[in-house]
Protein backbone atom coordinates (compact mmCIF):
# COMPACT_ATOMS: atom_id res chain seq x y z
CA UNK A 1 168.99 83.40 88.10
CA UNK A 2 168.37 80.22 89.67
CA UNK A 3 168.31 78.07 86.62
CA UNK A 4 171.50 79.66 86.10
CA UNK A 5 172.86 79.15 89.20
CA UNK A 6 171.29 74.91 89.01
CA UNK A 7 173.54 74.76 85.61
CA UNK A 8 176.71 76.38 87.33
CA UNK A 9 176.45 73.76 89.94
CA UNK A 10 175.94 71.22 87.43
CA UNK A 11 178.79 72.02 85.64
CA UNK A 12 180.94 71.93 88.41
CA UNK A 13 181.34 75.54 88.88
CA UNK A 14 180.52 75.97 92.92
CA UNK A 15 181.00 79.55 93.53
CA UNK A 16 179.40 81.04 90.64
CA UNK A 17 176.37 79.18 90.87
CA UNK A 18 176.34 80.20 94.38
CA UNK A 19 176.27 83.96 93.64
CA UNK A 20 173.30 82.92 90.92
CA UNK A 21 171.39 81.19 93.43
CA UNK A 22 172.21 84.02 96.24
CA UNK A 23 170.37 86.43 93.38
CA UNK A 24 167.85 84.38 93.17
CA UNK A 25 166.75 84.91 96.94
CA UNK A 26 165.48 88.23 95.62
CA UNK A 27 162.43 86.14 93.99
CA UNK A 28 159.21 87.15 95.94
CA UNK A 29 157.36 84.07 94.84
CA UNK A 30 157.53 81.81 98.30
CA UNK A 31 158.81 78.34 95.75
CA UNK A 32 160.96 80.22 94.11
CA UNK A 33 162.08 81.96 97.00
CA UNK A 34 162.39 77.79 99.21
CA UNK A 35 164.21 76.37 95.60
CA UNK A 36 166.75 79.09 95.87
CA UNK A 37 167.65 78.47 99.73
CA UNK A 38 167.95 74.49 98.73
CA UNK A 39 170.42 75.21 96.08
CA UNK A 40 172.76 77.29 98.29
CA UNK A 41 172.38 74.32 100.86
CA UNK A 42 173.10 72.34 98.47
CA UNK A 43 176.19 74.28 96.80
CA UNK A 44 177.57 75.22 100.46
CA UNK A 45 177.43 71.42 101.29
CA UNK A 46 179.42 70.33 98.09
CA UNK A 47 181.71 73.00 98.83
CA UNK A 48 181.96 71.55 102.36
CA UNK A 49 180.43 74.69 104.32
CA UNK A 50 177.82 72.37 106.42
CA UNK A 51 176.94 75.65 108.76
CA UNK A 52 176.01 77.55 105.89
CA UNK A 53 174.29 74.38 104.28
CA UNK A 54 172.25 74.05 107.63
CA UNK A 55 171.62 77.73 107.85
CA UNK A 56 169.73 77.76 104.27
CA UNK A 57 168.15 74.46 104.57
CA UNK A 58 166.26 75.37 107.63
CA UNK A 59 165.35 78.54 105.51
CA UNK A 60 164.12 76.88 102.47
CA UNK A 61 161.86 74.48 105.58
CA UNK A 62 160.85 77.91 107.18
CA UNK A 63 159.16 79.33 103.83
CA UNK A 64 157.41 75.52 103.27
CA UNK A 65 155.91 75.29 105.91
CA UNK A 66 155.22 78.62 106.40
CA UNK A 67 153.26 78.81 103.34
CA UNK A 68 151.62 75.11 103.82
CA UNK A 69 153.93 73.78 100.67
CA UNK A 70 154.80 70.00 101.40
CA UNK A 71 155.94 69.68 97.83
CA UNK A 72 157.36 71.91 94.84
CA UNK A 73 158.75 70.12 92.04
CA UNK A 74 162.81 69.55 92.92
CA UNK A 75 162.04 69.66 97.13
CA UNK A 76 160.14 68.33 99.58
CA UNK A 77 159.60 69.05 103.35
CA UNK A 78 160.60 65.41 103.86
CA UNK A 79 163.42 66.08 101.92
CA UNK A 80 164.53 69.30 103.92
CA UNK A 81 164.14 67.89 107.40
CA UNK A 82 166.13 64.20 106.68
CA UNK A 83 168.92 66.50 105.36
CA UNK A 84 169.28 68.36 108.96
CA UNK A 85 168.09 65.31 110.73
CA UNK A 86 171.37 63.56 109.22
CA UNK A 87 174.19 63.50 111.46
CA UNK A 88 176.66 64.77 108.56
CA UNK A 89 174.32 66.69 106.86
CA UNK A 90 174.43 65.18 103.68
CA UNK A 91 172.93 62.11 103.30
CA UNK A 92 169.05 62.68 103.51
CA UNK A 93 168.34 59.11 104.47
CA UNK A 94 170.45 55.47 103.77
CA UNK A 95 167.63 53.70 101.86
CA UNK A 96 165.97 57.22 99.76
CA UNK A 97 168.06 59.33 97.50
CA UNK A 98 166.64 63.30 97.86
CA UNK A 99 165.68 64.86 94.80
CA UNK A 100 168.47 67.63 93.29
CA UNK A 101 169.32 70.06 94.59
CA UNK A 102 169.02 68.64 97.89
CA UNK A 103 171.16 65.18 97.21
């Protein structure tokens, strides 16, 4: 469901990729579970929903650290926390772009 959902967003379809990547949250693997929280961040920010964005981003940081993960392959902690450290919540930091989804 996710990859689904990653090639929705791609493509420019928001919403449907959002209801892949809400599926997706049904994973029970803790990466799979923290990729699918940063792509509905990510979708609710393009779609300008920064709440919701915030909400799932501090999700996706929860089930990191939680589980001791600094890294999986499209997010990082670092990543996660300069995205709700930034005062519009979109920009993870001026001189670093964040990996996709997050960016």
């Amino acid at each position: 469901m996710l990859g689904l959902g990653l090639t929705r967003q791609a493509t420019g379809d928001h919403l449907d990729a959002l209801t892949h990547h809400e599926q997706a949250t049904a994973l029970d693997q803790p990466t799979d579970l923290a990729r699918a929280h940063a792509a509905i961040a990510a979708t609710h920010r393009t779609l300008d929903r920064p709440e919701e964005a915030l909400h799932h981003w501090r999700l996706a940081l929860t089930i990191l650290t939680d589980h001791d993960i600094s890294q999986i392959e499209e997010i990082n902690t670092a990543d996660v926390r300069a995205h709700l450290a930034a005062p519009d919540h979109s920009s993870p930091t001026a001189t670093r772009k964040a990996r996709w989804p997050l960016a």
